[in-house]
PDB file of N, CA and C in Angstrom:
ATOM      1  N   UNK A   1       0.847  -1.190   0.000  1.00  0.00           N
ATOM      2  CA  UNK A   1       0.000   0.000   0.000  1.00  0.00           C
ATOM      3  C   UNK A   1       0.887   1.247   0.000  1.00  0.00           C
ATOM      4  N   UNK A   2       0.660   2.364  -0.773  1.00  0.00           N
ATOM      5  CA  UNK A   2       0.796   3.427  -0.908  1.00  0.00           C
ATOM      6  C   UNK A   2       0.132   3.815   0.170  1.00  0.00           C
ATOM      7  N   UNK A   3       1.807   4.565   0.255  1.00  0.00           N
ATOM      8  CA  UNK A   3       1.213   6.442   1.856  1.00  0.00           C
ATOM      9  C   UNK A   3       1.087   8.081   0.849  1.00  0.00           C
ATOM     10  N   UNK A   4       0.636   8.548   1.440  1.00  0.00           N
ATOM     11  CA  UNK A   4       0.518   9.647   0.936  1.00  0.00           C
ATOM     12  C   UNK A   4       1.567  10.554   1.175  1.00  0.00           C
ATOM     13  N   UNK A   5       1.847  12.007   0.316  1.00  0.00           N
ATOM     14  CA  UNK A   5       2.836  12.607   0.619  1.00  0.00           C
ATOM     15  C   UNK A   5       2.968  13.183   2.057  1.00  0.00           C
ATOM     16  N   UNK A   6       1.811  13.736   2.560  1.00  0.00           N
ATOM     17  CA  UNK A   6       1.699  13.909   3.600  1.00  0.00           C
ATOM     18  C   UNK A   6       2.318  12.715   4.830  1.00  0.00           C
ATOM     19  N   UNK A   7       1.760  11.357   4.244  1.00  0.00           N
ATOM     20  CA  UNK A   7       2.163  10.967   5.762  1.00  0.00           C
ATOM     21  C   UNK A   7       3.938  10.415   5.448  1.00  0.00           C
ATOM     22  N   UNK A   8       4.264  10.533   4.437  1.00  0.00           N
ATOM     23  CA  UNK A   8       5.852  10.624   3.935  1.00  0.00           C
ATOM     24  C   UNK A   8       6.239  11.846   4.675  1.00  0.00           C
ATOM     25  N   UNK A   9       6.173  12.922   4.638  1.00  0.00           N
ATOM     26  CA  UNK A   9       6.443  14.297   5.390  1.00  0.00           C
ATOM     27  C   UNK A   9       6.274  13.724   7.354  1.00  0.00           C
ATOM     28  N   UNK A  10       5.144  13.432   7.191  1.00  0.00           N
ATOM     29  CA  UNK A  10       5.150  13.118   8.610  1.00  0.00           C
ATOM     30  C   UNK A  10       6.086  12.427   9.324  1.00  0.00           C
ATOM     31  N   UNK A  11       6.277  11.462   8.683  1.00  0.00           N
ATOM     32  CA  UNK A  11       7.299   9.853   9.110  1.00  0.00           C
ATOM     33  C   UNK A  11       8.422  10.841   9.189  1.00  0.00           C
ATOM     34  N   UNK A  12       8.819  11.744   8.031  1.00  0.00           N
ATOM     35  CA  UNK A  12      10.328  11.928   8.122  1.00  0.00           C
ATOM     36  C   UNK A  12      10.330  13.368   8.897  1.00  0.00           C
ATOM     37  N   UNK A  13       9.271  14.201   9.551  1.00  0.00           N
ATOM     38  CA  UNK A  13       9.484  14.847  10.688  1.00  0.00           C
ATOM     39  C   UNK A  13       9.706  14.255  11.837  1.00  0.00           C
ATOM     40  N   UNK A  14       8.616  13.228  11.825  1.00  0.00           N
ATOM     41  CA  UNK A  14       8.883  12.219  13.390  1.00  0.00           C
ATOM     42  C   UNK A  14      10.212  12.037  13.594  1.00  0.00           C
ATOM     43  N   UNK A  15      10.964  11.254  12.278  1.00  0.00           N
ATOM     44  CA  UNK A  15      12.370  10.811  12.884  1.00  0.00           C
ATOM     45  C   UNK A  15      13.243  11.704  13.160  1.00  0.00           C
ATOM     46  N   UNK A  16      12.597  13.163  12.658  1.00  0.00           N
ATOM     47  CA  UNK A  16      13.802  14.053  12.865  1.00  0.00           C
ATOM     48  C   UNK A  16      13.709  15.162  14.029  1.00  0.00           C
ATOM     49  N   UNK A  17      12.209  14.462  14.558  1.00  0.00           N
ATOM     50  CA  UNK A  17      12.044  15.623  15.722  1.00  0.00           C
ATOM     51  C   UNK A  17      11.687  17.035  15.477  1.00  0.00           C
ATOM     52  N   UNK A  18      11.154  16.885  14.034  1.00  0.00           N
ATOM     53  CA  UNK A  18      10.839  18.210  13.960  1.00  0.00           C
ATOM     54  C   UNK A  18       9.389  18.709  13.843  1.00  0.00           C
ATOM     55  N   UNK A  19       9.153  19.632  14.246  1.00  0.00           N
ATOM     56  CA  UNK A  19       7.558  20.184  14.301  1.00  0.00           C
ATOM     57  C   UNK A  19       7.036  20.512  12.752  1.00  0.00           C
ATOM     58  N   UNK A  20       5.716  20.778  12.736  1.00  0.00           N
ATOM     59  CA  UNK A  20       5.259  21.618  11.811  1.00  0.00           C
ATOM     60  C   UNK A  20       5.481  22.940  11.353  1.00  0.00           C
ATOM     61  N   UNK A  21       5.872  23.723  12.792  1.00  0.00           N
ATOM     62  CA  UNK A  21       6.266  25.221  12.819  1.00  0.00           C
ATOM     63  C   UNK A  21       7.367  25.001  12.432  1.00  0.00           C
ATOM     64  N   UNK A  22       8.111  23.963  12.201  1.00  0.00           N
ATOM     65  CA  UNK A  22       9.677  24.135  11.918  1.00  0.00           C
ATOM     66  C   UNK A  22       9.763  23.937  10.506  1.00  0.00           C
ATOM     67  N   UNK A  23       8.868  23.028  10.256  1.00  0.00           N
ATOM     68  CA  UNK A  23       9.174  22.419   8.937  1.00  0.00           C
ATOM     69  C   UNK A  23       8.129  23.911   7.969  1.00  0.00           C
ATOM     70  N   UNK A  24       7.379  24.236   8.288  1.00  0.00           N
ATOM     71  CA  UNK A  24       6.803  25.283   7.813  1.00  0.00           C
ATOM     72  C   UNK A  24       7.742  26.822   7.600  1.00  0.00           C
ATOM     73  N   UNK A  25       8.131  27.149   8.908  1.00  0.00           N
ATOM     74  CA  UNK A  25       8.976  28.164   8.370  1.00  0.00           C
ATOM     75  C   UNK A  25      10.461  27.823   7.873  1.00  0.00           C
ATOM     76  N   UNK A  26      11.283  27.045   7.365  1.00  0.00           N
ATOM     77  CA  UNK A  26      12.444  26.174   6.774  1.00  0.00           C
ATOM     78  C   UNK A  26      11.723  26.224   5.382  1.00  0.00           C
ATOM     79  N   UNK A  27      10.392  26.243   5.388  1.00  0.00           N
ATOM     80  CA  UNK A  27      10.030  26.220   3.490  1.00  0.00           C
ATOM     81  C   UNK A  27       9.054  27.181   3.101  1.00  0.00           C
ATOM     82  N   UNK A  28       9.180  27.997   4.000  1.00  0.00           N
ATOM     83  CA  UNK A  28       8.241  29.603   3.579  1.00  0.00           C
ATOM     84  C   UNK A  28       7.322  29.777   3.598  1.00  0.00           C
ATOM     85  N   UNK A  29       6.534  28.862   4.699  1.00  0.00           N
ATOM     86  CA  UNK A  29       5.240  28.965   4.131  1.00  0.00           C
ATOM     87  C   UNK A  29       4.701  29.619   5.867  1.00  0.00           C
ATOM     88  N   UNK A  30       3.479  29.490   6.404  1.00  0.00           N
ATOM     89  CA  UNK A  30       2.784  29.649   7.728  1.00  0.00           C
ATOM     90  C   UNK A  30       2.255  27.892   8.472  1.00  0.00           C
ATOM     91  N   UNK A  31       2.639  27.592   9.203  1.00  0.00           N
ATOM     92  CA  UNK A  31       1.963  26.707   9.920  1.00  0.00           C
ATOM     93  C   UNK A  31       0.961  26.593   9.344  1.00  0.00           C
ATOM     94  N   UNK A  32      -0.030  27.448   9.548  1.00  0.00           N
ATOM     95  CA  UNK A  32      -1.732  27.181   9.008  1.00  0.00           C
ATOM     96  C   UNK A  32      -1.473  26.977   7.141  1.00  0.00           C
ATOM     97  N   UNK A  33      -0.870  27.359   6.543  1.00  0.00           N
ATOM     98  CA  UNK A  33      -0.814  27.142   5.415  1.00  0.00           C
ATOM     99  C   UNK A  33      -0.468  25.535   4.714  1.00  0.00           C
ATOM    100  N   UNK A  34       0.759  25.336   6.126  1.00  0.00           N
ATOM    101  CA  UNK A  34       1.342  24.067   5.826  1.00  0.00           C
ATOM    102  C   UNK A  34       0.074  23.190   6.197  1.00  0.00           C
ATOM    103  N   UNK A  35      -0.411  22.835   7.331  1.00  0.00           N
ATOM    104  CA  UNK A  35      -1.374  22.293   7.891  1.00  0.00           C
ATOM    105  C   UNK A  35      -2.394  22.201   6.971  1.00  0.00           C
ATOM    106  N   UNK A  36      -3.008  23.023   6.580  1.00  0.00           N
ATOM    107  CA  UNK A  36      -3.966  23.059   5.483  1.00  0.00           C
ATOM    108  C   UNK A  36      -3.576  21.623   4.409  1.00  0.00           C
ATOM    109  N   UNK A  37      -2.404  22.030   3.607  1.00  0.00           N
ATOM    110  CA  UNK A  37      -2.028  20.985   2.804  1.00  0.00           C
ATOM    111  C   UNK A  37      -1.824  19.632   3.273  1.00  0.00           C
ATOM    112  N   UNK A  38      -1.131  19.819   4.251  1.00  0.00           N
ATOM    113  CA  UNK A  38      -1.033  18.700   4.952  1.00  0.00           C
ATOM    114  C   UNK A  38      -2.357  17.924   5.255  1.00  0.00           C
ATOM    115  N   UNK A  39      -3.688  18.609   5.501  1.00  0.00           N
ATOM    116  CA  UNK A  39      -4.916  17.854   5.543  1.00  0.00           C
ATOM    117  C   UNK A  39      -5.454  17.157   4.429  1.00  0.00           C
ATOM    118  N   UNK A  40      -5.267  18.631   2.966  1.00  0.00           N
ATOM    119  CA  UNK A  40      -6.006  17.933   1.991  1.00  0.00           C
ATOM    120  C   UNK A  40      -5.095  16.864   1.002  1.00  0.00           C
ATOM    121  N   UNK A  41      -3.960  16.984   1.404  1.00  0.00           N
ATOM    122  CA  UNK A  41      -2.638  16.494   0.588  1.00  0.00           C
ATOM    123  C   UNK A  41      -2.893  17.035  -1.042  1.00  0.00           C
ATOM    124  N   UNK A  42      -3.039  18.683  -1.212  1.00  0.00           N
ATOM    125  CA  UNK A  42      -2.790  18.952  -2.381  1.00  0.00           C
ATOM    126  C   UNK A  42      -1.733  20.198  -1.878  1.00  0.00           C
ATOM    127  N   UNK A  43      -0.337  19.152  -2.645  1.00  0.00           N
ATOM    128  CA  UNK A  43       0.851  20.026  -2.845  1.00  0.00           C
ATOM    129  C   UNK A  43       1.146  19.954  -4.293  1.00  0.00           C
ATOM    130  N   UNK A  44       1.857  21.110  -4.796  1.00  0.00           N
ATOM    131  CA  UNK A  44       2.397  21.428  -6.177  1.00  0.00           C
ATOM    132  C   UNK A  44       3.807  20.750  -5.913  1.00  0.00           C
ATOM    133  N   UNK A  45       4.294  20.954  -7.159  1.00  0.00           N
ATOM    134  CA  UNK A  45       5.855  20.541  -7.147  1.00  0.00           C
ATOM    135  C   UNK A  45       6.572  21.231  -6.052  1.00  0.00           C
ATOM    136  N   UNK A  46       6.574  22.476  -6.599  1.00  0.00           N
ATOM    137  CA  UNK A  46       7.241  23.014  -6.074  1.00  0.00           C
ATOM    138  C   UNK A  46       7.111  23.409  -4.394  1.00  0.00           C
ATOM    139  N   UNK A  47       6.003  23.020  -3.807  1.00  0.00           N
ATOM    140  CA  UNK A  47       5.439  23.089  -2.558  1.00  0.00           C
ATOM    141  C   UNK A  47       6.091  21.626  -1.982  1.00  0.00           C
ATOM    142  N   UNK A  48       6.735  19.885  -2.638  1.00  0.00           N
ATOM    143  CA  UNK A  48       7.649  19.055  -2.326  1.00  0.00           C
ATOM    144  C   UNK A  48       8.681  19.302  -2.407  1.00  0.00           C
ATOM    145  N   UNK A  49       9.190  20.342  -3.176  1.00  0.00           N
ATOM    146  CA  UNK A  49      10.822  20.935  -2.868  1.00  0.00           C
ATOM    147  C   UNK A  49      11.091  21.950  -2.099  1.00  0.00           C
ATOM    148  N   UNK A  50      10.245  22.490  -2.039  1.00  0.00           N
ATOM    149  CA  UNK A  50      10.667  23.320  -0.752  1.00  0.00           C
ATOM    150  C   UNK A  50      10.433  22.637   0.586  1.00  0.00           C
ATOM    151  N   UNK A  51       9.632  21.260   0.959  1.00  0.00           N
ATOM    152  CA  UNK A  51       9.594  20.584   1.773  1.00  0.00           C
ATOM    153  C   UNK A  51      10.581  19.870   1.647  1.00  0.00           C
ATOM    154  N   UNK A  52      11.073  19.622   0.606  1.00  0.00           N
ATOM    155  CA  UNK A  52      12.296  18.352   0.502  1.00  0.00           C
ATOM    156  C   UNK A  52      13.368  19.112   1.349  1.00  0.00           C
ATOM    157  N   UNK A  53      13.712  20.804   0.872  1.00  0.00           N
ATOM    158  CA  UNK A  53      14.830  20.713   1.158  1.00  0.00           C
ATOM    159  C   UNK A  53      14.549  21.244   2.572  1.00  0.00           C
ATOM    160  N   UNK A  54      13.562  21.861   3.583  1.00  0.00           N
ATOM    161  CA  UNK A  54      13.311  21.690   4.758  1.00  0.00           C
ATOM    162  C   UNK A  54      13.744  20.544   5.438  1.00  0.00           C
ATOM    163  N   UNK A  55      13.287  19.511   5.178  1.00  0.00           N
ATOM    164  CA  UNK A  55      13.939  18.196   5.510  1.00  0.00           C
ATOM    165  C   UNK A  55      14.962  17.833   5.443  1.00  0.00           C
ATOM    166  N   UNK A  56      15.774  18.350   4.523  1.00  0.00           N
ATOM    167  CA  UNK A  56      17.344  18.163   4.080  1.00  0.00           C
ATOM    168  C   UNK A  56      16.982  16.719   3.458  1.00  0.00           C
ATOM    169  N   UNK A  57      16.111  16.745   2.558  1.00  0.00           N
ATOM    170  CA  UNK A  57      16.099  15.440   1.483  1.00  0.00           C
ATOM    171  C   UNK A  57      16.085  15.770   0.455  1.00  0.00           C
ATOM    172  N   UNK A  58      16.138  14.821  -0.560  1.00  0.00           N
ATOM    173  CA  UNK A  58      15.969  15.010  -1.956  1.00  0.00           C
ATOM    174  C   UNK A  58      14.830  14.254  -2.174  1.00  0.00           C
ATOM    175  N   UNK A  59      14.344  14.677  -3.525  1.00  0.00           N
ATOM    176  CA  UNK A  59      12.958  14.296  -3.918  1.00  0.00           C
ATOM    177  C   UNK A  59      13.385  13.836  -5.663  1.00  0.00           C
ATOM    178  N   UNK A  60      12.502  12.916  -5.912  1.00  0.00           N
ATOM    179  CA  UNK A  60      13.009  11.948  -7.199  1.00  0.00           C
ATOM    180  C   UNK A  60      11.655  12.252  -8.118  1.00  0.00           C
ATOM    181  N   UNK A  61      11.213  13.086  -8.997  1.00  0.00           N
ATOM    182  CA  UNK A  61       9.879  12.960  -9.676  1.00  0.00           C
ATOM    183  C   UNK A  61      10.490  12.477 -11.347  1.00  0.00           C
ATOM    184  N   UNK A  62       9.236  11.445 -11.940  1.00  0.00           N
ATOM    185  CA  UNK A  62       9.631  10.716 -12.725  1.00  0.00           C
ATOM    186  C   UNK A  62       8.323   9.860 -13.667  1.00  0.00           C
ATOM    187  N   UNK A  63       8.213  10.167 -15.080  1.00  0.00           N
ATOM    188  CA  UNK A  63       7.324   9.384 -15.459  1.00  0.00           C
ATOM    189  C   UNK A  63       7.733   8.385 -16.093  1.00  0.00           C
ATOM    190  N   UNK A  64       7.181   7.313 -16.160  1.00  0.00           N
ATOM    191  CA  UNK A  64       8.078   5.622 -16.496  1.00  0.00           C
ATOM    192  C   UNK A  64       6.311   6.001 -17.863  1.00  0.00           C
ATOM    193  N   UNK A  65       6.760   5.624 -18.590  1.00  0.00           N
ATOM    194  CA  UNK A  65       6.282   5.429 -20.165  1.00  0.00           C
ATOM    195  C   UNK A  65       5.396   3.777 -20.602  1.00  0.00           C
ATOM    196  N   UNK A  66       4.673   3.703 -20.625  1.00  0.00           N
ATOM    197  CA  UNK A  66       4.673   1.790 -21.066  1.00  0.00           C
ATOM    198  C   UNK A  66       4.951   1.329 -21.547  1.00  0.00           C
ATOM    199  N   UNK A  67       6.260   2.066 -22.744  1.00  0.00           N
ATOM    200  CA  UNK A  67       7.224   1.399 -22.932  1.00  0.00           C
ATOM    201  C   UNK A  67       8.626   0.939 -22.097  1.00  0.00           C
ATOM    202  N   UNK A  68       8.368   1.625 -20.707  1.00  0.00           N
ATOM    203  CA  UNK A  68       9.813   1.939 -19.914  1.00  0.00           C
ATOM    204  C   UNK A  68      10.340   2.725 -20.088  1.00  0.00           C
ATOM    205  N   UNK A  69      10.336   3.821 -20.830  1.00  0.00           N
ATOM    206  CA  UNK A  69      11.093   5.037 -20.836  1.00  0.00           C
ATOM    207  C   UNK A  69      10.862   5.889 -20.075  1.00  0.00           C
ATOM    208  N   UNK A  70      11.972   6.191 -18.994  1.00  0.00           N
ATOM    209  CA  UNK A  70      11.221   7.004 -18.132  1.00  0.00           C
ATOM    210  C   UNK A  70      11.870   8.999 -18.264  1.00  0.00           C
ATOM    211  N   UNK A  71      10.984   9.710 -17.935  1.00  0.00           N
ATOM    212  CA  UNK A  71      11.152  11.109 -18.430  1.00  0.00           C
ATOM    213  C   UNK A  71      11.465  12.125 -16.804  1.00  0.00           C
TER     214      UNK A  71
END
């Protein structure tokens, strides 16, 4: 089973001890703003990279083709 981005964000605040207020202002946004998304899990790209690099992760986006080609 698939997790959602949200609870991917979550897992990797838990391990890092970090809050929402932290992870929110580290990617520019407001608590209530983050939270919001975080409920409905609609983030843009660019709303996972600025979380990625809050986190100090990298993020992998990728379309695989049905032939296998991935873009």
């Amino acid at each position: 089973m698939d997790i959602t981005v949200a609870e991917k964000i979550r897992l990797i605040m838990k391990r890092q001890n970090k809050t929402m207020g932290d992870i929110a202002e580290a990617s520019g946004q407001t608590r209530q703003n983050l939270s919001n998304k975080m409920t409905r899990g609609n983030f843009t790209e660019k709303d996972i990279l600025a979380l990625a690099g809050a986190l100090g992760c990298q993020v992998e986006i990728r379309f695989t083709l049905p032939d296998g080609t991935e873009i």
